[in-house]
PDB file of N, CA and C in Angstrom:
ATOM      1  N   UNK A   1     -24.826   7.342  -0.621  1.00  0.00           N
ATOM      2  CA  UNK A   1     -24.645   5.947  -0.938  1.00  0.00           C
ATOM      3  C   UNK A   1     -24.063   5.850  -2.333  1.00  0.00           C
ATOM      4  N   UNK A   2     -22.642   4.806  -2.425  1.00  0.00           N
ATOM      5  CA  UNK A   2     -22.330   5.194  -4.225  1.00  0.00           C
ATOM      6  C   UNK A   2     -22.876   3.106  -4.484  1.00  0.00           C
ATOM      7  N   UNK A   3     -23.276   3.953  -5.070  1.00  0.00           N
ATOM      8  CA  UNK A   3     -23.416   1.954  -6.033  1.00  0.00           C
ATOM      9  C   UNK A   3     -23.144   1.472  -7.453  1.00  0.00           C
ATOM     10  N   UNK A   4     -21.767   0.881  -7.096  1.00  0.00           N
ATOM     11  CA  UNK A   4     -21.350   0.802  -8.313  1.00  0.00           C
ATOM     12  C   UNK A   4     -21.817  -1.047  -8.819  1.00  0.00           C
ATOM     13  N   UNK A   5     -21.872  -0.590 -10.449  1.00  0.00           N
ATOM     14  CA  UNK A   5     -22.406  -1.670 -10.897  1.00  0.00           C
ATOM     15  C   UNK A   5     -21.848  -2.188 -12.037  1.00  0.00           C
ATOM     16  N   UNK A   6     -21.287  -3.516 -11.706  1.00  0.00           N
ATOM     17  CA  UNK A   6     -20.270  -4.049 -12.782  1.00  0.00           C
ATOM     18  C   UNK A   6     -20.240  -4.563 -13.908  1.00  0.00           C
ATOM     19  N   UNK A   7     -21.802  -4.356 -14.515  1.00  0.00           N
ATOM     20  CA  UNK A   7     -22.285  -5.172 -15.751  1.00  0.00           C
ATOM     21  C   UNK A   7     -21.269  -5.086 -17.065  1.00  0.00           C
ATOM     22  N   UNK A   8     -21.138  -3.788 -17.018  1.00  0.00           N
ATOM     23  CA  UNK A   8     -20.379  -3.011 -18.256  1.00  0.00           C
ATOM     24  C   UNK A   8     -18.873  -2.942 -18.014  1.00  0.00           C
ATOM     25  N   UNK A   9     -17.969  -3.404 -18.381  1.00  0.00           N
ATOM     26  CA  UNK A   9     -16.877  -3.618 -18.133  1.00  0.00           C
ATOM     27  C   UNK A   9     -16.137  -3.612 -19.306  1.00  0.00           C
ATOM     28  N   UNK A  10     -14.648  -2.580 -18.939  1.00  0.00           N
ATOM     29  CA  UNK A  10     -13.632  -2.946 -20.119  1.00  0.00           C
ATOM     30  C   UNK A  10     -12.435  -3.449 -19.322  1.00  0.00           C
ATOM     31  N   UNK A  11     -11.631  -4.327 -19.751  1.00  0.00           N
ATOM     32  CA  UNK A  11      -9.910  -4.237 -19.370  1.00  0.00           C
ATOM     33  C   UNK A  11      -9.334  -4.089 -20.104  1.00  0.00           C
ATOM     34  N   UNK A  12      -8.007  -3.416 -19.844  1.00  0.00           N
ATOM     35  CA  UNK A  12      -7.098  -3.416 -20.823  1.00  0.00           C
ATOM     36  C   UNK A  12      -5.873  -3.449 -20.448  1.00  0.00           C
ATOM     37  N   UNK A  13      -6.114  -3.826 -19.221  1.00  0.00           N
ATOM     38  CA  UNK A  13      -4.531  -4.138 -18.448  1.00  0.00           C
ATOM     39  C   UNK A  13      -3.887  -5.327 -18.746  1.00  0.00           C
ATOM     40  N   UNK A  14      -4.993  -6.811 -19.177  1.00  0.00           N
ATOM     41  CA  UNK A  14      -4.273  -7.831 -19.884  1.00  0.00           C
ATOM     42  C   UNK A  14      -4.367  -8.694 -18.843  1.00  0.00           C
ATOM     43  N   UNK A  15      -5.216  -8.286 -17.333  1.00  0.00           N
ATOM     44  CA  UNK A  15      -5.420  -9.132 -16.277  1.00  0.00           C
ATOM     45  C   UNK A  15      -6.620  -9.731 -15.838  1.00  0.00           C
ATOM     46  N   UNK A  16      -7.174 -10.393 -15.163  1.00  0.00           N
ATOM     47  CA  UNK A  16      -8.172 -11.085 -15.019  1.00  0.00           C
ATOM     48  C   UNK A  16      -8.293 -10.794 -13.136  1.00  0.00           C
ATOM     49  N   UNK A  17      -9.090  -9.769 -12.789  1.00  0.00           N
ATOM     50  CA  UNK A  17      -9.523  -9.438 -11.582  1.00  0.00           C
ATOM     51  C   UNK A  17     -10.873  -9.888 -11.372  1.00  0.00           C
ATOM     52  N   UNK A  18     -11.067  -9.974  -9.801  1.00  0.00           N
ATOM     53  CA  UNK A  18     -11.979 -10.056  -9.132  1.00  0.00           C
ATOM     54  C   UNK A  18     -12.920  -8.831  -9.128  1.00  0.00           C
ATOM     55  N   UNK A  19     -14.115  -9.008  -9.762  1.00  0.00           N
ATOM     56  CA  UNK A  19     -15.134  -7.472  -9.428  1.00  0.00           C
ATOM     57  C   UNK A  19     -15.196  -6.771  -8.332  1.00  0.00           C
ATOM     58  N   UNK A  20     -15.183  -7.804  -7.007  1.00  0.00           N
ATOM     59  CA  UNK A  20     -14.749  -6.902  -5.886  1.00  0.00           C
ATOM     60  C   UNK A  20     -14.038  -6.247  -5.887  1.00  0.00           C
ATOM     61  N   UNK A  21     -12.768  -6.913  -6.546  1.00  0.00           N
ATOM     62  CA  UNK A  21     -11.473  -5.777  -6.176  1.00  0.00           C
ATOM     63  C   UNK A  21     -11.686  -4.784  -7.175  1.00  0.00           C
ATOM     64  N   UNK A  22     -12.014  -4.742  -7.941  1.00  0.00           N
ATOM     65  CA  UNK A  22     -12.517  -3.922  -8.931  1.00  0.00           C
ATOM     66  C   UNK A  22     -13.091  -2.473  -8.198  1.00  0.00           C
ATOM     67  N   UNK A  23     -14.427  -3.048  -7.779  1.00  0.00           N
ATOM     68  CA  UNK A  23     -15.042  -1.790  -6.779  1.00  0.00           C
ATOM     69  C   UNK A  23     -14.219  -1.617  -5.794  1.00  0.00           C
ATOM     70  N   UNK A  24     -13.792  -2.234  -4.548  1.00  0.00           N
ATOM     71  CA  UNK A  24     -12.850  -1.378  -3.997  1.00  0.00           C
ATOM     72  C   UNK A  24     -11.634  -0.736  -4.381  1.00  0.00           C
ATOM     73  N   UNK A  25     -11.479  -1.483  -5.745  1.00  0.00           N
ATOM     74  CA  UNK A  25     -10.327  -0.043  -6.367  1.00  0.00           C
ATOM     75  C   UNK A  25     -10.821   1.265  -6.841  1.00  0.00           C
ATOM     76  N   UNK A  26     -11.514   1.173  -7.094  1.00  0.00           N
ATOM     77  CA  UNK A  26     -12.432   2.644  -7.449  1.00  0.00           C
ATOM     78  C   UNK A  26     -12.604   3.308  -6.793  1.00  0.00           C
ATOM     79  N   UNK A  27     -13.646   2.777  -5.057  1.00  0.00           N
ATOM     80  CA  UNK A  27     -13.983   3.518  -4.370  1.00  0.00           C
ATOM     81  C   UNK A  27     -12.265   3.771  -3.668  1.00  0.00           C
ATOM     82  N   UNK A  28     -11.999   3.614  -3.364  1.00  0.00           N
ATOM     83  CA  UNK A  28     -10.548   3.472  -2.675  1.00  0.00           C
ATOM     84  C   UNK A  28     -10.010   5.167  -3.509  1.00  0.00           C
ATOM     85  N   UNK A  29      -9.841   4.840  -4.605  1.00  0.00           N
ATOM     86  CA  UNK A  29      -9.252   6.097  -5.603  1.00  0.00           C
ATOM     87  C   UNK A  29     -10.303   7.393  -5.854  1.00  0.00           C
ATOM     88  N   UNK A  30     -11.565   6.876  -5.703  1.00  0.00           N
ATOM     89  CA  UNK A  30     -12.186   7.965  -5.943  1.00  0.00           C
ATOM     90  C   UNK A  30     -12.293   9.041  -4.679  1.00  0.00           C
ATOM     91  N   UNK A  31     -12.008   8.446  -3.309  1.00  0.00           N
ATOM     92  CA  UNK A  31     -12.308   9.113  -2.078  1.00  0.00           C
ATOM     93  C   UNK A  31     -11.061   9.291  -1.496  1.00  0.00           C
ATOM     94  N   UNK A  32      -9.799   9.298  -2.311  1.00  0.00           N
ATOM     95  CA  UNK A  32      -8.172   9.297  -2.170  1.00  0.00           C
ATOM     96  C   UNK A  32      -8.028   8.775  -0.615  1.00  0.00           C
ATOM     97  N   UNK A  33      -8.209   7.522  -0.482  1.00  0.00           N
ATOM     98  CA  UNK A  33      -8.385   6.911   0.869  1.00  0.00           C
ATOM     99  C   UNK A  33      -6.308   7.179   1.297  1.00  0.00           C
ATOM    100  N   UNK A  34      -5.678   6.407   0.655  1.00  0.00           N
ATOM    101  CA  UNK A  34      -4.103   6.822   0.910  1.00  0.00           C
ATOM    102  C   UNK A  34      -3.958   5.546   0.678  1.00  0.00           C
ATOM    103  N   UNK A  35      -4.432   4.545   0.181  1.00  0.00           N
ATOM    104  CA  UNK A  35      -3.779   3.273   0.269  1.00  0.00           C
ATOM    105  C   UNK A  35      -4.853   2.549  -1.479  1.00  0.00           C
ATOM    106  N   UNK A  36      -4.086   1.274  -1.620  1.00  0.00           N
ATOM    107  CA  UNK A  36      -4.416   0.965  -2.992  1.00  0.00           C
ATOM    108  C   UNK A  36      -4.444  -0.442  -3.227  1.00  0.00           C
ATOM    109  N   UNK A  37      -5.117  -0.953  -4.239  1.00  0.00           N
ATOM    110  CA  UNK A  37      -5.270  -2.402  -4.004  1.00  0.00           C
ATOM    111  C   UNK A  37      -4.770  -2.894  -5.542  1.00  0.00           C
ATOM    112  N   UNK A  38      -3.550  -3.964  -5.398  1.00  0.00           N
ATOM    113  CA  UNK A  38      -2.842  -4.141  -6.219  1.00  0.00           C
ATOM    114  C   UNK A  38      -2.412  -5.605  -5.980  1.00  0.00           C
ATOM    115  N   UNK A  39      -2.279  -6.293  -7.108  1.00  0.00           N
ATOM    116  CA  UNK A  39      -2.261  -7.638  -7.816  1.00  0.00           C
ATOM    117  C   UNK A  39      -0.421  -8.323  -8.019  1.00  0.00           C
ATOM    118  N   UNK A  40      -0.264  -9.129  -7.145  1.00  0.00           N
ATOM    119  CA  UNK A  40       1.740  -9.843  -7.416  1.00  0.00           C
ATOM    120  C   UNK A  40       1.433 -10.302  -8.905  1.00  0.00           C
ATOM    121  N   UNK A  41       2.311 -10.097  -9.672  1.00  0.00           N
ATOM    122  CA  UNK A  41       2.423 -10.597 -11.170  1.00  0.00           C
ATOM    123  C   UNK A  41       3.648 -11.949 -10.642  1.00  0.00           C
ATOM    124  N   UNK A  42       3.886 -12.906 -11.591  1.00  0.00           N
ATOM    125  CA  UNK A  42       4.309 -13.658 -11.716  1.00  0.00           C
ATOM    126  C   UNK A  42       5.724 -13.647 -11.398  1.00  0.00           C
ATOM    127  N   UNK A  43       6.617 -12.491 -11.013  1.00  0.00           N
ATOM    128  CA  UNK A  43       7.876 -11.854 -10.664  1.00  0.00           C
ATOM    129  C   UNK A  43       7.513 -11.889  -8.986  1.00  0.00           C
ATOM    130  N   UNK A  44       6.796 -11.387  -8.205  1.00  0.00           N
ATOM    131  CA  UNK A  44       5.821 -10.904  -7.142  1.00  0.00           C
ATOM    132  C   UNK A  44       6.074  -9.607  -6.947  1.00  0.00           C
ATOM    133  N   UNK A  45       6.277  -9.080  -8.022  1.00  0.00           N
ATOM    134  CA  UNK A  45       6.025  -7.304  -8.058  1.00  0.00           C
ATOM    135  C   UNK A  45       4.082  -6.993  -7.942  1.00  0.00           C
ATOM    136  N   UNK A  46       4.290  -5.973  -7.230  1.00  0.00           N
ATOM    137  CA  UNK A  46       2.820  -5.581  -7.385  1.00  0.00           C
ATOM    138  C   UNK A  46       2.353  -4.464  -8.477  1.00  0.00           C
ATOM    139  N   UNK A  47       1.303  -4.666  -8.774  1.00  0.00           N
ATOM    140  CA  UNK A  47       1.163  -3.990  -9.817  1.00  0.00           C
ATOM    141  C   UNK A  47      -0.596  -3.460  -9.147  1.00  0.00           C
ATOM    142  N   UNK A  48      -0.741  -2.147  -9.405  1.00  0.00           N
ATOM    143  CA  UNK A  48      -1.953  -1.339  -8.799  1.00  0.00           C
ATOM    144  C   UNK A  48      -2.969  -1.728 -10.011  1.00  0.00           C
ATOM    145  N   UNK A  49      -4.097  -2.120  -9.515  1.00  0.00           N
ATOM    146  CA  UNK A  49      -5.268  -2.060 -10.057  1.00  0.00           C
ATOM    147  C   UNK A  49      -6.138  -0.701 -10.296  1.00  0.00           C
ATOM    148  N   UNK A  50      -6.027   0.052 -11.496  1.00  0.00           N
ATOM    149  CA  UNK A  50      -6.551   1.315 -11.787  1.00  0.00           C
ATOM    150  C   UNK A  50      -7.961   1.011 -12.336  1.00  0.00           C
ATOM    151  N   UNK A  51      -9.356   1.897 -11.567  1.00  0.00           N
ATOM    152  CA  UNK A  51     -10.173   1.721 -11.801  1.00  0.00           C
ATOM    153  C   UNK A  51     -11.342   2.932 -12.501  1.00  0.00           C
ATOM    154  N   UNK A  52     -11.883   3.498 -13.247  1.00  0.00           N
ATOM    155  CA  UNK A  52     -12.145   4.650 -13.480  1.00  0.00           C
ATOM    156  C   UNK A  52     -14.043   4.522 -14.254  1.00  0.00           C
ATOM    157  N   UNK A  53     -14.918   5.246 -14.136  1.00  0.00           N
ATOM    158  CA  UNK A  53     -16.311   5.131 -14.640  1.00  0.00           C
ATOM    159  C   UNK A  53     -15.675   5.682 -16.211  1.00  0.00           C
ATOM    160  N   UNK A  54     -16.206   4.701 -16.736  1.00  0.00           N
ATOM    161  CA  UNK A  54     -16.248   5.303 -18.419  1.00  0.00           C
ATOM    162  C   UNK A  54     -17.567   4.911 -19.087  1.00  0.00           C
ATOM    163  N   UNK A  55     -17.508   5.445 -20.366  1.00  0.00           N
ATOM    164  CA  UNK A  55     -18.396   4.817 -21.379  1.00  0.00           C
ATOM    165  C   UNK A  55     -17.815   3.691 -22.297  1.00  0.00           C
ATOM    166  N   UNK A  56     -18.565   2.734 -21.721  1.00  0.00           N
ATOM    167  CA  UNK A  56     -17.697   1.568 -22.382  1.00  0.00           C
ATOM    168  C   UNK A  56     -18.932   1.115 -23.575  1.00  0.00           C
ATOM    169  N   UNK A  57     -18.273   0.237 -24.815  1.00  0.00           N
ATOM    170  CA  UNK A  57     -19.192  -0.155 -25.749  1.00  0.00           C
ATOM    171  C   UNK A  57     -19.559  -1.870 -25.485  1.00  0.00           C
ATOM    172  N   UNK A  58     -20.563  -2.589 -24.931  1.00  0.00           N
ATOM    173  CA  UNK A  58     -20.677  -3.091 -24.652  1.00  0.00           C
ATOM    174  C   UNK A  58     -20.900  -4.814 -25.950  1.00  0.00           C
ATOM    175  N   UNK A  59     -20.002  -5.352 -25.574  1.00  0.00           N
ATOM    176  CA  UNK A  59     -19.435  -6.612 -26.563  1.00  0.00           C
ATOM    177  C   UNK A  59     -21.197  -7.238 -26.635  1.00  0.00           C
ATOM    178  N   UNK A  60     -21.155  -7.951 -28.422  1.00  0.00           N
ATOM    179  CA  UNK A  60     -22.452  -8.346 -28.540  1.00  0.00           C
ATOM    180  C   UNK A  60     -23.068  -7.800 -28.889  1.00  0.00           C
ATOM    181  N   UNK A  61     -23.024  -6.231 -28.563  1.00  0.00           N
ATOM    182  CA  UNK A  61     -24.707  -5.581 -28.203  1.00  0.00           C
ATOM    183  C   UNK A  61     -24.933  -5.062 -29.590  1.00  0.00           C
ATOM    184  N   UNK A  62     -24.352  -5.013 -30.833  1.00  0.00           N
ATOM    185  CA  UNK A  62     -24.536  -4.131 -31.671  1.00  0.00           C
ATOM    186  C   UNK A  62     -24.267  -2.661 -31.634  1.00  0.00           C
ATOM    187  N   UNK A  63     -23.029  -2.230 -30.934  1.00  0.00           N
ATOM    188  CA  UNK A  63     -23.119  -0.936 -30.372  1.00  0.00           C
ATOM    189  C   UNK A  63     -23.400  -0.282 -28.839  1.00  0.00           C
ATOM    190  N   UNK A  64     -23.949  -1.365 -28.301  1.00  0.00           N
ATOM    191  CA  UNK A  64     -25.026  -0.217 -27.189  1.00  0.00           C
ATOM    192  C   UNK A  64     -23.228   0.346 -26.213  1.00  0.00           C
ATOM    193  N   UNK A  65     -23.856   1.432 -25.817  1.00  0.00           N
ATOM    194  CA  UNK A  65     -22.830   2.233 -25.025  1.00  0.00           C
ATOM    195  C   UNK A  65     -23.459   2.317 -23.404  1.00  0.00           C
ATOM    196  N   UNK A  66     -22.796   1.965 -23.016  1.00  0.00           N
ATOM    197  CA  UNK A  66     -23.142   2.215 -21.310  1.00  0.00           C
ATOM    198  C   UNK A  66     -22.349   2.779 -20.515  1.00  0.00           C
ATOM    199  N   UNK A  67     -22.376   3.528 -19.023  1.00  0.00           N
ATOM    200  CA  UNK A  67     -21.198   3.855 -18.192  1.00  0.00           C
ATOM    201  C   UNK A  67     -21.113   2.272 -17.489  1.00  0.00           C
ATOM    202  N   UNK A  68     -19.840   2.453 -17.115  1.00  0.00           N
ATOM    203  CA  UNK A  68     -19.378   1.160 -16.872  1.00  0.00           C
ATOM    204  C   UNK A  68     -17.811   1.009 -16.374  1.00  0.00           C
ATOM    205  N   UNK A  69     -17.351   0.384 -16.037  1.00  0.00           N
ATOM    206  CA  UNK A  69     -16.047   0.592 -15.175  1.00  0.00           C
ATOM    207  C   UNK A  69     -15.013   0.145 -16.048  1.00  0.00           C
ATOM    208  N   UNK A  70     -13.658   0.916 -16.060  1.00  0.00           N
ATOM    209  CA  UNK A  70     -12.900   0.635 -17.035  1.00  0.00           C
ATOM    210  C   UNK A  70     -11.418   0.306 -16.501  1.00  0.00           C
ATOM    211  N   UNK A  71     -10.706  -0.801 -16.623  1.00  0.00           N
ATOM    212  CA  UNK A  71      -9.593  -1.027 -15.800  1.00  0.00           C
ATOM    213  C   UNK A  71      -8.688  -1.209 -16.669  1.00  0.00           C
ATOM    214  N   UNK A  72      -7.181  -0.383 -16.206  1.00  0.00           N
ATOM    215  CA  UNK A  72      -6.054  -0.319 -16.942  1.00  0.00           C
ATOM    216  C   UNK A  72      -5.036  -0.335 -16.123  1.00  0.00           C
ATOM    217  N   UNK A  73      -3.618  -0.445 -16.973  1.00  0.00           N
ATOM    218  CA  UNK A  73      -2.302  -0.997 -16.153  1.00  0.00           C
ATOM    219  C   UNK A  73      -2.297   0.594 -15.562  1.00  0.00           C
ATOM    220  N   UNK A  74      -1.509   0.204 -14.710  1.00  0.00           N
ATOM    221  CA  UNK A  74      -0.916   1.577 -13.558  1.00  0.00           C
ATOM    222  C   UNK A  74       0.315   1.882 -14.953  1.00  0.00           C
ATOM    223  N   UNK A  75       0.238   3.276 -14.711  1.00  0.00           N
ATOM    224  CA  UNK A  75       1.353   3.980 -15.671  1.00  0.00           C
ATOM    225  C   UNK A  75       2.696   3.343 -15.307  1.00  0.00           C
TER     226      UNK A  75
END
C-alpha cells in the first residue's frame, strides 16, 4: 500500500495544481506506468507535471523539515 501525503509541499514550476494530480503524478512516475499527467498552458501546449518525495522546509514553521512532495517544470 503507498500513501502519499500532501501536507508538505514545494512548487517550483510557477503552477497551481490539483493535489490529486499531484499524487497521481508521482505514483504514475514512480511505477513507470508509460503514460503521464500534464497541464495545457495558456498556448494549449502541454506541459508534464513532475512529481518527486523530497525534504521540503516547511513555510511558518521556524525551520521544521519534513518529506514531502516536490513539484517542478518538466526539463
Amino acid at each position: 500500500m503507498l500513501i502519499i501525503h500532501l501536507g508538505a509541499s514545494s512548487d517550483t514550476s510557477d503552477e497551481n495544481y490539483d493535489s490529486r494530480a499531484i499524487g497521481m503524478a508521482y505514483i504514475l512516475g514512480k511505477y513507470n506506468a508509460g503514460i503521464s499527467i500534464a497541464k495545457a498552458d495558456a498556448n494549449g501546449n502541454l506541459k508534464k507535471i513532475n512529481a518527486d518525495l523530497a525534504q521540503i522546509t516547511v513555510p511558518y514553521s521556524g525551520g521544521s523539515v519534513k518529506e514531502g512532495v516536490k513539484v517542478s517544470k518538466c526539463p
